[in-house]
Protein backbone atom coordinates (compact mmCIF):
# COMPACT_ATOMS: atom_id res chain seq x y z
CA UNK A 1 -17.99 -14.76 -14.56
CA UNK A 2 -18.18 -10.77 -14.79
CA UNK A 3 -15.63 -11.13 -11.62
CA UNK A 4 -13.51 -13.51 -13.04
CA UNK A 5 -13.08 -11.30 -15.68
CA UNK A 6 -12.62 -8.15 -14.12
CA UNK A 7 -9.99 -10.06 -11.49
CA UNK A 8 -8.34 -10.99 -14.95
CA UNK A 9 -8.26 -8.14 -16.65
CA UNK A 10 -10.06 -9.85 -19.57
CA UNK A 11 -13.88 -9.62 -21.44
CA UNK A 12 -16.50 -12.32 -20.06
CA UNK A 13 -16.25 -13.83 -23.42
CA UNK A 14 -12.87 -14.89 -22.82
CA UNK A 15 -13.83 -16.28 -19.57
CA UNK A 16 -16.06 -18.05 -21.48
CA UNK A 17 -13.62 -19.64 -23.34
CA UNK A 18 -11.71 -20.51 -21.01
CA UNK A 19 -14.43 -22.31 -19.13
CA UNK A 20 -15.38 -24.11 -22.04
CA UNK A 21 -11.67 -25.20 -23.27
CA UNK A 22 -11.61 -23.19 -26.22
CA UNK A 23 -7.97 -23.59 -28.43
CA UNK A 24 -8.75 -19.77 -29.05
CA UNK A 25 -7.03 -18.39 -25.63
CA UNK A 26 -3.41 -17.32 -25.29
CA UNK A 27 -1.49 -19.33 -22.79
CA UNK A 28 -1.06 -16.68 -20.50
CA UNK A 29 -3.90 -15.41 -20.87
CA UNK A 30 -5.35 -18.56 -19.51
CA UNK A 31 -3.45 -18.99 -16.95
CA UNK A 32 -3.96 -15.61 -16.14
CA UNK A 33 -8.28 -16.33 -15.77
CA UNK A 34 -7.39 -19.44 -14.68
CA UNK A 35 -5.70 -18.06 -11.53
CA UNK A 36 -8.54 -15.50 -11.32
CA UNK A 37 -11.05 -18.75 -11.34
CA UNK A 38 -9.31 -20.08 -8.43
CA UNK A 39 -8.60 -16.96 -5.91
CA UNK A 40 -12.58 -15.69 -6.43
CA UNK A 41 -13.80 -19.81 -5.83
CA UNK A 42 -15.30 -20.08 -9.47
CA UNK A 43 -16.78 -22.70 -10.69
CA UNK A 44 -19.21 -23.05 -13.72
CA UNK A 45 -22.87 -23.40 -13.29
CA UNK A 46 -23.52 -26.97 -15.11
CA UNK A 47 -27.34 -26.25 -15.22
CA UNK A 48 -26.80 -22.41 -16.71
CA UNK A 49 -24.29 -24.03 -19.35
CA UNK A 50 -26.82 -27.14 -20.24
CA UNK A 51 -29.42 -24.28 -20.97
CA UNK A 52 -27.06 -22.45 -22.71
CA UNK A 53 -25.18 -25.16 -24.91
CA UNK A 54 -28.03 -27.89 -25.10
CA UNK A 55 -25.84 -30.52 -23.55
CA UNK A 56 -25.47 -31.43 -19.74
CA UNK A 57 -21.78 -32.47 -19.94
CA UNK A 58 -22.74 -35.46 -18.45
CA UNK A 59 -22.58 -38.86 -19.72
CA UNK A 60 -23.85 -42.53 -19.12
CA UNK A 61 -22.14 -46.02 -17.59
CA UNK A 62 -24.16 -49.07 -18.02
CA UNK A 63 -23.42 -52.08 -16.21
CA UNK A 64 -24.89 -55.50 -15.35
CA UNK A 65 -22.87 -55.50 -12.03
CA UNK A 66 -20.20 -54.38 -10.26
CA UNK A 67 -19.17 -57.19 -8.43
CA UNK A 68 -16.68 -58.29 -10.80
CA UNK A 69 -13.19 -56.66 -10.26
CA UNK A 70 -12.86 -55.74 -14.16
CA UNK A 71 -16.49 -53.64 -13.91
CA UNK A 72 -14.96 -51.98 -10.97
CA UNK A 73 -11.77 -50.48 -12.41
CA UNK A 74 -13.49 -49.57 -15.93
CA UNK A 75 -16.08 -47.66 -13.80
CA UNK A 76 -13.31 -45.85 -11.79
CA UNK A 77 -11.34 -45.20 -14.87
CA UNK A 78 -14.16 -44.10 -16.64
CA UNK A 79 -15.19 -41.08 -13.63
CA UNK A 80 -11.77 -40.34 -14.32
CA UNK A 81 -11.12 -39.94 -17.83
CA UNK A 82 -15.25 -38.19 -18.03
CA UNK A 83 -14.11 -35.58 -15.39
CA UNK A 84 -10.69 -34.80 -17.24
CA UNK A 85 -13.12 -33.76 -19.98
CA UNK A 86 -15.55 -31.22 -18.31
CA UNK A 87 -18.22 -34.21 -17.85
CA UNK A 88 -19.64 -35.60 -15.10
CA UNK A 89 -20.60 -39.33 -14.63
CA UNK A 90 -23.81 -40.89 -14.09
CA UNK A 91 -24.15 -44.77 -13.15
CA UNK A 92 -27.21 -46.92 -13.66
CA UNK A 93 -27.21 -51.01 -13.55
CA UNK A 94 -29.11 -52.78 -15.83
CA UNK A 95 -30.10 -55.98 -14.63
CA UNK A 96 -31.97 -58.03 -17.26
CA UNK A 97 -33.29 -55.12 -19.81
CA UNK A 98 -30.59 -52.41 -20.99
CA UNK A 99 -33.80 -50.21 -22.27
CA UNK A 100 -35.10 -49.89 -18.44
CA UNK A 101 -31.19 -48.40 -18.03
CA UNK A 102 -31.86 -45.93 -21.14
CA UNK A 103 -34.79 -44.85 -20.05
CA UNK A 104 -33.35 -43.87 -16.64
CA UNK A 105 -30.44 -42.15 -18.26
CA UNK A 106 -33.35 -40.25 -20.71
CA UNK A 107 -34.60 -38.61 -17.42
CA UNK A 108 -31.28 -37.52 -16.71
CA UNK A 109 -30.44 -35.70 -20.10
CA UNK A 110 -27.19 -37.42 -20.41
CA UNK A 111 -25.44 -36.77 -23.82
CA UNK A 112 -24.73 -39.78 -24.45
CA UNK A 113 -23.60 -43.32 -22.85
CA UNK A 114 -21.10 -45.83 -22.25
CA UNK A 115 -22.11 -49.44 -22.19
CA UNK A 116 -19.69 -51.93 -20.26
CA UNK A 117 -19.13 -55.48 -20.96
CA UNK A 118 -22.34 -58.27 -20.68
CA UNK A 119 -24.73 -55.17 -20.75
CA UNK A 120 -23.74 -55.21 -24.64
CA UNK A 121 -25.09 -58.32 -24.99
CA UNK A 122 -28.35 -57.56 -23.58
CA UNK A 123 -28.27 -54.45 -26.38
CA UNK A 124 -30.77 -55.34 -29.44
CA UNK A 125 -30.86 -52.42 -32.28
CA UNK A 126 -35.10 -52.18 -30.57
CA UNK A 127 -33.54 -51.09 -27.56
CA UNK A 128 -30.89 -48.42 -28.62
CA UNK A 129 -33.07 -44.72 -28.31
CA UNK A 130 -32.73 -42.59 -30.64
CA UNK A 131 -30.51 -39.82 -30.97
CA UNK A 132 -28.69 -41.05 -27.85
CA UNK A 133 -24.85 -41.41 -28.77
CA UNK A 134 -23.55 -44.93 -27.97
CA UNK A 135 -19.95 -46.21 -27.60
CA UNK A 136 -19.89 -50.06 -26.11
CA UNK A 137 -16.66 -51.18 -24.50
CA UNK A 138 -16.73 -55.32 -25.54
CA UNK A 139 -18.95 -56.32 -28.40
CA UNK A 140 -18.93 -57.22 -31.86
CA UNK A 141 -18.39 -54.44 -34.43
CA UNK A 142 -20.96 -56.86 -36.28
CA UNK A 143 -23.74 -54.95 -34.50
CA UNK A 144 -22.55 -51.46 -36.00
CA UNK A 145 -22.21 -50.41 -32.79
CA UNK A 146 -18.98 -47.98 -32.11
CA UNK A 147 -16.65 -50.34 -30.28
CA UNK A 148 -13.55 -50.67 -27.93
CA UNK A 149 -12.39 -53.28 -26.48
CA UNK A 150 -9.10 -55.12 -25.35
CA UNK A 151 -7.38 -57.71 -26.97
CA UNK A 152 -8.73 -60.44 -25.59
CA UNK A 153 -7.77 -63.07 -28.46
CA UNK A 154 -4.27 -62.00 -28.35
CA UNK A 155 -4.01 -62.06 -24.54
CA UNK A 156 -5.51 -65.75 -24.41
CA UNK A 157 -3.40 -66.69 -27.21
CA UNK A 158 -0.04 -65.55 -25.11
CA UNK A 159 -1.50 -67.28 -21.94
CA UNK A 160 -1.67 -70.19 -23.68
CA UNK A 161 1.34 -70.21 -25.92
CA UNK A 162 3.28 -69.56 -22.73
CA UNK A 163 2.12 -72.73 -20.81
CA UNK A 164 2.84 -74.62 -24.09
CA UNK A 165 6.01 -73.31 -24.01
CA UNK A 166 6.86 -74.50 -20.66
CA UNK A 167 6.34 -78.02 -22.33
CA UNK A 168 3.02 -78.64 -21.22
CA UNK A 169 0.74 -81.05 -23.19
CA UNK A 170 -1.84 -79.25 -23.40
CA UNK A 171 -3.87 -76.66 -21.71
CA UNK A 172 -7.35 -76.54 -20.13
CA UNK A 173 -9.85 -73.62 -20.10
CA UNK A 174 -11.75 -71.86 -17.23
CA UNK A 175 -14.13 -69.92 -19.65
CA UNK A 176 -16.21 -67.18 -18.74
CA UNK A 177 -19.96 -67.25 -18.79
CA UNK A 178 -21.86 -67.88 -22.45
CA UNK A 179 -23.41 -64.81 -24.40
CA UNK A 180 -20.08 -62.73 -23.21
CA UNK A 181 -18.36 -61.16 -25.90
CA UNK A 182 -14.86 -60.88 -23.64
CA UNK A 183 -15.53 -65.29 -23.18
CA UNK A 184 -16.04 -66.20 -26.28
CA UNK A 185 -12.65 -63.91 -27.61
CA UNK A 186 -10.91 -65.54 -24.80
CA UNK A 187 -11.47 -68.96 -25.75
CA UNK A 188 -11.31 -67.68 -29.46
CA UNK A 189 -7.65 -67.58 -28.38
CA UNK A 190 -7.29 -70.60 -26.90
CA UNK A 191 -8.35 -72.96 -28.77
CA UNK A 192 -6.92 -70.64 -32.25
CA UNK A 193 -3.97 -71.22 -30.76
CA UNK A 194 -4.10 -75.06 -29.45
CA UNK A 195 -5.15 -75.58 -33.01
CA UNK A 196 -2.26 -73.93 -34.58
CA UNK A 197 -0.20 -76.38 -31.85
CA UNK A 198 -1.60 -79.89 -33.15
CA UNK A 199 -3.51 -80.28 -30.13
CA UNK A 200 -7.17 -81.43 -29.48
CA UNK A 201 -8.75 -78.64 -27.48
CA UNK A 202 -10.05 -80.23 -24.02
CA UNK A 203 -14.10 -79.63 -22.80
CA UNK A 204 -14.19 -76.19 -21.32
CA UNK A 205 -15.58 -75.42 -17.95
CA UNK A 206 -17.57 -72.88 -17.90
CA UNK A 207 -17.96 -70.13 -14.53
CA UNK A 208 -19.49 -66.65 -13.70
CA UNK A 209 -16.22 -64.90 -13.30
CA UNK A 210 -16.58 -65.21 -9.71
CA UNK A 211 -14.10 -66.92 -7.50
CA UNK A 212 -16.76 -69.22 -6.07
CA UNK A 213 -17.13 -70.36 -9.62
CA UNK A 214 -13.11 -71.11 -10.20
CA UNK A 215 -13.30 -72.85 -6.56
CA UNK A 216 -16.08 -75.03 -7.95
CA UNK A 217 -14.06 -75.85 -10.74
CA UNK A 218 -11.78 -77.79 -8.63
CA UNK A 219 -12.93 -80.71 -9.16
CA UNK A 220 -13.00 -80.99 -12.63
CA UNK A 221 -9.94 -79.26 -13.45
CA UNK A 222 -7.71 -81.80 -10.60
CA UNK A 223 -6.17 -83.85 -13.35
CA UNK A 224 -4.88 -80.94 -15.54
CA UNK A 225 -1.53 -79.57 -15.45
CA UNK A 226 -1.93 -76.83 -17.07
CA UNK A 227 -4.82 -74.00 -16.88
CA UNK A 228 -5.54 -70.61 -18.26
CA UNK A 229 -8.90 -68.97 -16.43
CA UNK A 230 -10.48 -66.10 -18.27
CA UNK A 231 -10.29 -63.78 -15.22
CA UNK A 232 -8.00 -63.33 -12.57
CA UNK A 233 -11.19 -64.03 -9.42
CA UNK A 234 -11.93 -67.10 -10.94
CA UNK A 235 -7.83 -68.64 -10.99
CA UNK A 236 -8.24 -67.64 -7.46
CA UNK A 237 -10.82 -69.63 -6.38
CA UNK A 238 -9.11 -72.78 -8.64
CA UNK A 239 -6.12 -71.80 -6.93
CA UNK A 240 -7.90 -72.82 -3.50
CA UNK A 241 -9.70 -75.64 -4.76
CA UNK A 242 -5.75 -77.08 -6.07
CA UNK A 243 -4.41 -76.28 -2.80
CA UNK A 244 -6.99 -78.48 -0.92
CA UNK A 245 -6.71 -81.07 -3.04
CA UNK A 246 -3.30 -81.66 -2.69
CA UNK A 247 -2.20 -80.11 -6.26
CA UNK A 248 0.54 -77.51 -5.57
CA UNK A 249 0.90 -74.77 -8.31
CA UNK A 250 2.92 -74.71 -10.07
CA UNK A 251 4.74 -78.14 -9.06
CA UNK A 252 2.10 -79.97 -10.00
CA UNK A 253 -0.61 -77.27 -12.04
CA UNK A 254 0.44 -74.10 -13.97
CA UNK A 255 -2.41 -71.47 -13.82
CA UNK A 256 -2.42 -68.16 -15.47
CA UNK A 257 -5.23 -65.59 -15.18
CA UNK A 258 -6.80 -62.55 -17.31
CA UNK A 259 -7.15 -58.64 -16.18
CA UNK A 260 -4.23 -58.76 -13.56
CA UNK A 261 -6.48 -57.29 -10.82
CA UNK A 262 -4.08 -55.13 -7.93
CA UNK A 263 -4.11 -57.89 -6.12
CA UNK A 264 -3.14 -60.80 -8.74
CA UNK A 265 1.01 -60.35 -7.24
CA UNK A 266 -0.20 -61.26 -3.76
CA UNK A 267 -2.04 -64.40 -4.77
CA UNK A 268 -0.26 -67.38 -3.18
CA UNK A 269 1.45 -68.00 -5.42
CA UNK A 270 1.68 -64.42 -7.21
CA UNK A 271 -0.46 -65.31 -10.45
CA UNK A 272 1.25 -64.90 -14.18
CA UNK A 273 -1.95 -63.28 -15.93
CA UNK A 274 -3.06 -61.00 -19.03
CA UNK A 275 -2.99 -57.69 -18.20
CA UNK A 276 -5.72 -55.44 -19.45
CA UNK A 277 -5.40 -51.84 -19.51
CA UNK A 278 -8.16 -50.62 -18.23
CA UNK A 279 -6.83 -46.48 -17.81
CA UNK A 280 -6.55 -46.72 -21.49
CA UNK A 281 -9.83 -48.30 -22.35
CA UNK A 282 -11.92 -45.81 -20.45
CA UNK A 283 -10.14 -43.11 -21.73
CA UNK A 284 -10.25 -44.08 -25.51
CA UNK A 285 -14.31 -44.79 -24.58
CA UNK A 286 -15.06 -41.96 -23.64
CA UNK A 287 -12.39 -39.50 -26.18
CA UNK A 288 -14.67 -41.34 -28.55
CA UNK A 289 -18.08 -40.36 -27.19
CA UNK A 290 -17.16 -37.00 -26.31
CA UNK A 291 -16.21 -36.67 -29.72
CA UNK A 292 -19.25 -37.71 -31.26
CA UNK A 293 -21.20 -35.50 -28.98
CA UNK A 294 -19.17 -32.17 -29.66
CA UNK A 295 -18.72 -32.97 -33.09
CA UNK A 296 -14.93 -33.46 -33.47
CA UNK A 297 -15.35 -36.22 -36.34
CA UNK A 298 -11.33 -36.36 -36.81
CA UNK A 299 -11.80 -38.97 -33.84
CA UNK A 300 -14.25 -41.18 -34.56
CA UNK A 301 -13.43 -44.45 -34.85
CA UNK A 302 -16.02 -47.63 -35.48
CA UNK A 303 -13.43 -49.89 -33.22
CA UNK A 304 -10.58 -49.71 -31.08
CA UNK A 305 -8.74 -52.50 -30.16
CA UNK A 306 -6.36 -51.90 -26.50
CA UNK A 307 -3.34 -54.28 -26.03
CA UNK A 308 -2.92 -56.61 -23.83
CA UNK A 309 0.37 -57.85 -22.06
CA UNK A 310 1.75 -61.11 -20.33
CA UNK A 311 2.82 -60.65 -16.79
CA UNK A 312 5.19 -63.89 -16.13
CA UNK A 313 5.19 -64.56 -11.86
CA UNK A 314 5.39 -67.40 -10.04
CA UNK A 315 1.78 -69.42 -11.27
CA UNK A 316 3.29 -71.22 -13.87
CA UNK A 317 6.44 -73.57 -14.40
C-alpha cells in the first residue's frame, strides 16, 4: 500500500480509501491510485483487512441442489453481483438440515448468508444462529425473515390468462414439489386466476422440477389441451412425453413453462414461458445483505418482489 501510494503521489490513507470504496476520494484522484494499483500488481490482503475491519468480505449461498437450472443461474448471478461488491462467495449444500450448512459457514467467518429457494423451507427460527445476517431469496415474509423473491403469482397468472385467451377451456397444472414456497405461489396463480375465469381448477400433478418428472407426467396430462408447468425442465420432459404419444404441441396441446432457462427458444417447439430475472434477484439479495452487514440502513428492505415477464414463442396456439 506504502507503494501504491508513493506511485500515486497520495498518503496510504487515501489508498485506503480507495481500496475500501470510500465516497470520500476525488475522481481523479482515484483513478489516479487506481492506475497506481494496477501498474505495481496490487491487490488487497483479504485476511489483513478481516483483522483489521472485523468482517471477511465474504458471504454465504445455501442450496439444497444445484441440479435444477434456476439454482444454477441464481448461484452464478449471485458470484457475480458478491464480487462487484468487494466480497467473495462461499457455497455450501444443505441437504436435509440448513443448521449443518450454518455451522459450516460459522467455520468460515462469513458475514452473513444467502439462502436459495427449498433450503428456506428447511429454515425453522431454532436453526437461524445468532448474529449471522440472513436474506432468503423465496419464502414467506410470514417468517420475519428479510425476503426477495420473483413474482411468481403474477407470472403464473399471465401463463395462464394467456392460454385462456387463446380460447382454451381450461388449463392444467404441472406443479412443483410440496413445501416449496416458488410451487405453491405458482399455483397460487393459477388457480387465482382460473377462479376469477368461472372455471373449476383441474387435479394438479405434482413433479420435482426435473424433466424426468414432466416426462412422467405424460400420461396423465395426454387428454389436456392446455398446460402451464412451473419450470421450464419439467415442460420439457412433457414436451417428450406429448410427442410420443402422438399429441403435437401446439396443434393439439399448448404448453408454457416458468424461468425461461437459455435454452427454453431451442426447445422443439421454442417454449412460450415466464421469464424470471435472475441478474436482478441476486443482485437485489445480496445489495440487501451487504447492507445490513456495513450498516447502510437506507436499504433495507423486509421484501422485494422482482417482475416477471411473458415470453410468447411457438408452445402455445
Amino acid at each position: 500500500m506504502a507503494m501504491v501510494a508513493s506511485r500515486a503521489g497520495v498518503s496510504g490513507q487515501t489508498v485506503s480509501r480507495v481500496v475500501n470504496d470510500s465516497p470520500r476520494v476525488d475522481p481523479a484522484t482515484r483513478q489516479r491510485v487506481e492506475a497506481a494499483m494496477a501498474e505495481l500488481g496490487y491487490r488487497p490482503h483479504r485476511a489483513a483487512r478481516a483483522l483489521r475491519t472485523g468482517r471477511s468480505h465474504t458471504i454465504g449461498l445455501v442450496v439444497t441442489t444445484l441440479a435444477t437450472v434456476g439454482n444454477s443461474r441464481m448461484l452464478q448471478a449471485t458470484a457475480e453481483a458478491a464480487a462487484e461488491r468487494g466480497y467473495a462467495l462461499t457455497l455450501v449444500t444443505a441437504g436435509d438440515s440448513v443448521a449443518e450448512a450454518f455451522e459450516r459457514l460459522a467455520e468460515q467467518e462469513v458475514d452473513g448468508a444467502i439462502v436459495l429457494n427449498e433450503a428456506s423451507a428447511l429454515l425453522p427460527a431454532a436453526d437461524r444462529p445468532a448474529g449471522l445476517r440472513l436474506v432468503v431469496v423465496d419464502a414467506s415474509t410470514a417468517a420475519g425473515l428479510t425476503v426477495v423473491h420473483s413474482d411468481h403469482v403474477g407470472g403464473a397468472a399471465a401463463a395462464t390468462a394467456h392460454l385462456l385467451s387463446l380460447g382454451h377451456e381450461n388449463v392444467h397444472h404441472l406443479a412443483g414439489p410440496a413445501g416449496s414456497f416458488a410451487a405453491a405461489e405458482r399455483e397460487r396463480g393459477w388457480r387465482d386466476t382460473l377462479v376469477e375465469a368461472g372455471l373449476e381448477a383441474p387435479e394438479v400433478v405434482r413433479g420435482d422440477w426435473s424433466a424426468e418428472a414432466g416426462y412422467a407426467a405424460g400420461g396423465s396430462l395426454a387428454a389436456a389441451s392446455a398446460v402451464f408447468c412451473a419450470n421450464d425442465q419439467m415442460a420439457l420432459g412433457l414436451l417428450r412425453a406429448l410427442a410420443e404419444s402422438g399429441r403435437r404441441v401446439p396443434e393439439d396441446v399448448s404448453v408454457v413453462g416458468f424461468d425461461d432457462v437459455p435454452d427454453a427458444a431451442n426447445y422443439r417447439p421454442p417454449l412460450t414461458t415466464i421469464r424470471q430475472d435472475f441478474a436482478t434477484l441476486a443482485h437485489r439479495a445480496v445489495g440487501l445483505l451487504v447492507a445490513d452487514i456495513e450498516g447502510r440502513a437506507e436499504e433495507s428492505a423486509s421484501a422485494v418482489v422482482v417482475p416477471t415477464l411473458l415470453v410468447d414463442r411457438s408452445s402455445t396456439r
